[in-house]
Protein backbone atom coordinates (compact mmCIF):
# COMPACT_ATOMS: atom_id res chain seq x y z
CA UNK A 1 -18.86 13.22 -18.85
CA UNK A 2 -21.67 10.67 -19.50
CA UNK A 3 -21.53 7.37 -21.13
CA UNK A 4 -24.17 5.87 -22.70
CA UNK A 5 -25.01 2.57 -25.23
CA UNK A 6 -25.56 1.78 -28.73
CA UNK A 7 -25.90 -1.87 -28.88
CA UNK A 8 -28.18 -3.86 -30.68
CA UNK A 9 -29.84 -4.47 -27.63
CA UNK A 10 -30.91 -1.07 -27.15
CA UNK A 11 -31.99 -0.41 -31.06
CA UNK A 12 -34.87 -0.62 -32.17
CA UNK A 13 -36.18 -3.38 -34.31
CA UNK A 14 -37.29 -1.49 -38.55
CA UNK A 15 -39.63 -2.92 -40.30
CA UNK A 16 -40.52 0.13 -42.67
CA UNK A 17 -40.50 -0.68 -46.89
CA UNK A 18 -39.99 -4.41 -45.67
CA UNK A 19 -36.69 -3.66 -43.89
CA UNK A 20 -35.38 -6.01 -40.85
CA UNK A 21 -33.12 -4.82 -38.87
CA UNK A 22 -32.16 -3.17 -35.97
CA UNK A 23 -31.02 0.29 -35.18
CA UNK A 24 -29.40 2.25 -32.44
CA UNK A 25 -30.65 5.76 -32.97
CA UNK A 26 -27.27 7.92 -31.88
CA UNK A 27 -27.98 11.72 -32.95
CA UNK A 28 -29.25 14.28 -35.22
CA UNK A 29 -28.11 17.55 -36.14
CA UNK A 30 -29.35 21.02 -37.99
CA UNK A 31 -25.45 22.13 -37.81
CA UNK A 32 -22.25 22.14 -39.17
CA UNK A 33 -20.76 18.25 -37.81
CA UNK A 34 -17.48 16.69 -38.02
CA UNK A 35 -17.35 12.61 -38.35
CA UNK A 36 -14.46 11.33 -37.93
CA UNK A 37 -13.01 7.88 -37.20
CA UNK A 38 -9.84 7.48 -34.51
CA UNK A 39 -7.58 4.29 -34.85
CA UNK A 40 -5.81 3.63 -31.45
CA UNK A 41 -3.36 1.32 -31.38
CA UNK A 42 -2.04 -0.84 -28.08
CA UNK A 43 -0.92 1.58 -25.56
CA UNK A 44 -2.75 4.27 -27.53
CA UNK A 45 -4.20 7.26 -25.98
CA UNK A 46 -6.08 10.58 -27.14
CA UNK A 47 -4.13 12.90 -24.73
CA UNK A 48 -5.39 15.17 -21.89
CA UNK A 49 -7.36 18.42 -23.36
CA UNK A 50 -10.36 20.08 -23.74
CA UNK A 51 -13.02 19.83 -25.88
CA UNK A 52 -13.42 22.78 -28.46
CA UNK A 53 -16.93 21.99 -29.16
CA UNK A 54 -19.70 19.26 -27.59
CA UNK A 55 -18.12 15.44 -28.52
CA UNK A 56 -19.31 12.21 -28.59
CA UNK A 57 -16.85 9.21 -28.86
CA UNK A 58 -18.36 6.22 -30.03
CA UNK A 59 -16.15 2.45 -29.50
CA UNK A 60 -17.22 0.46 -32.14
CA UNK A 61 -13.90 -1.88 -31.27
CA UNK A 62 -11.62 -3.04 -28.73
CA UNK A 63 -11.85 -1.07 -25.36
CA UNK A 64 -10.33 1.48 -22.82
CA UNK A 65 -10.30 3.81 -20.72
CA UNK A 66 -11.47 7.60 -20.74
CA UNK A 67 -12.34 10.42 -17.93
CA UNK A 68 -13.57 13.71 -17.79
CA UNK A 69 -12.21 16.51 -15.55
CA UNK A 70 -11.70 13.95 -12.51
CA UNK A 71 -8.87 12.13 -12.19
CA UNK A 72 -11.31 8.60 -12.26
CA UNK A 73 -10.67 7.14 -15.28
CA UNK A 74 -13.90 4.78 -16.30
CA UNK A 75 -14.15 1.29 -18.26
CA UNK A 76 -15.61 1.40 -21.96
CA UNK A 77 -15.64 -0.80 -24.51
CA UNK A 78 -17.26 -1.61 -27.89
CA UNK A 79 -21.28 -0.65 -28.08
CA UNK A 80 -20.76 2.15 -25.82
CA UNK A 81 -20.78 6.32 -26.27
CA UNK A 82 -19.14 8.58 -24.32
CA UNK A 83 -19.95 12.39 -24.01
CA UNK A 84 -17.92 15.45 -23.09
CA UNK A 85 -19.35 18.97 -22.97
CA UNK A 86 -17.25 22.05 -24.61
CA UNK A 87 -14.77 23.33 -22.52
CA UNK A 88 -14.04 19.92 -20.65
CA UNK A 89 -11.43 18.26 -19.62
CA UNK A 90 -10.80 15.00 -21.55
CA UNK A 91 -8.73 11.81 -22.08
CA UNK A 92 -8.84 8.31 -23.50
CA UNK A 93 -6.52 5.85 -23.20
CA UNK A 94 -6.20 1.87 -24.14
CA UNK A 95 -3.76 -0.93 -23.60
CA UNK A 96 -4.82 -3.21 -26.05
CA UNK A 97 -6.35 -0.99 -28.88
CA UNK A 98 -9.74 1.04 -29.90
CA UNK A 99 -11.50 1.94 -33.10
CA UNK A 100 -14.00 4.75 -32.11
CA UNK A 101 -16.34 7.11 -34.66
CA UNK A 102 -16.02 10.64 -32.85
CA UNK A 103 -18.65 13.29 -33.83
CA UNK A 104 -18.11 16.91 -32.92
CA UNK A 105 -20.20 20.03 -33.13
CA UNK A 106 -21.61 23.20 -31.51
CA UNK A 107 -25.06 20.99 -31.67
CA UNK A 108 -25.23 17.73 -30.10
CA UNK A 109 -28.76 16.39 -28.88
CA UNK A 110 -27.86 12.93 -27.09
CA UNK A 111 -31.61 12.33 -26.25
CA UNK A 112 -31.58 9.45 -28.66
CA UNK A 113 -29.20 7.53 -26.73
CA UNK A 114 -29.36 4.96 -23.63
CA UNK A 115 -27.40 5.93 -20.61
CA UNK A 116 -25.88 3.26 -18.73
């Protein structure tokens, strides 16, 4: 597992065709992708399993918990990524809620992103 950032912090300030604004570059892919967004509610969780393909979970609200194939469950919150390989061992869990954009596919580059 590996966690990284998108926050505006880390973007990257766009000035191109008189644009302003600042973006967090997160990934870019040649294949097939599924985008989807999860809703957790309080006491919410994304039970124990393993990933069918490479995913990347990204909290855009609220925060939890999540762990890989340890039993150490680790902090995240809102601005941060988290990535799982294919075939591991995965959970996420909150107590107070999370809205979080997960991407899934047999290609995911996460060079673009800031680890922690």
């Amino acid at each position: 597992m590996q966690i990284y950032q998108f926050k505006k912090e880390v973007g990257k300030k766009i000035t191109k065709f008189d644009s302003n604004f600042v973006m967090s570059r997160i990934m870019q892919t040649e294949k097939v992708t599924h985008i989807g967004c999860i809703h957790l509610e309080k006491d919410g969780a994304i039970g124990y399993h393993q990933a069918v393909v490479p995913q990347l979970l990204l909290i855009v609200e609220g925060k939890g918990v999540v762990r890989g194939d340890a039993d150490e469950f680790i902090s995240v919150q809102s601005g941060e990524a988290v990535f799982w390989n294919q075939g591991e061992w995965h959970e996420t869990k909150t107590d107070t809620g999370l809205t979080a954009i997960v991407i899934e596919s047999e290609e995911l580059d996460t060079s673009a992103l800031v680890s922690i």
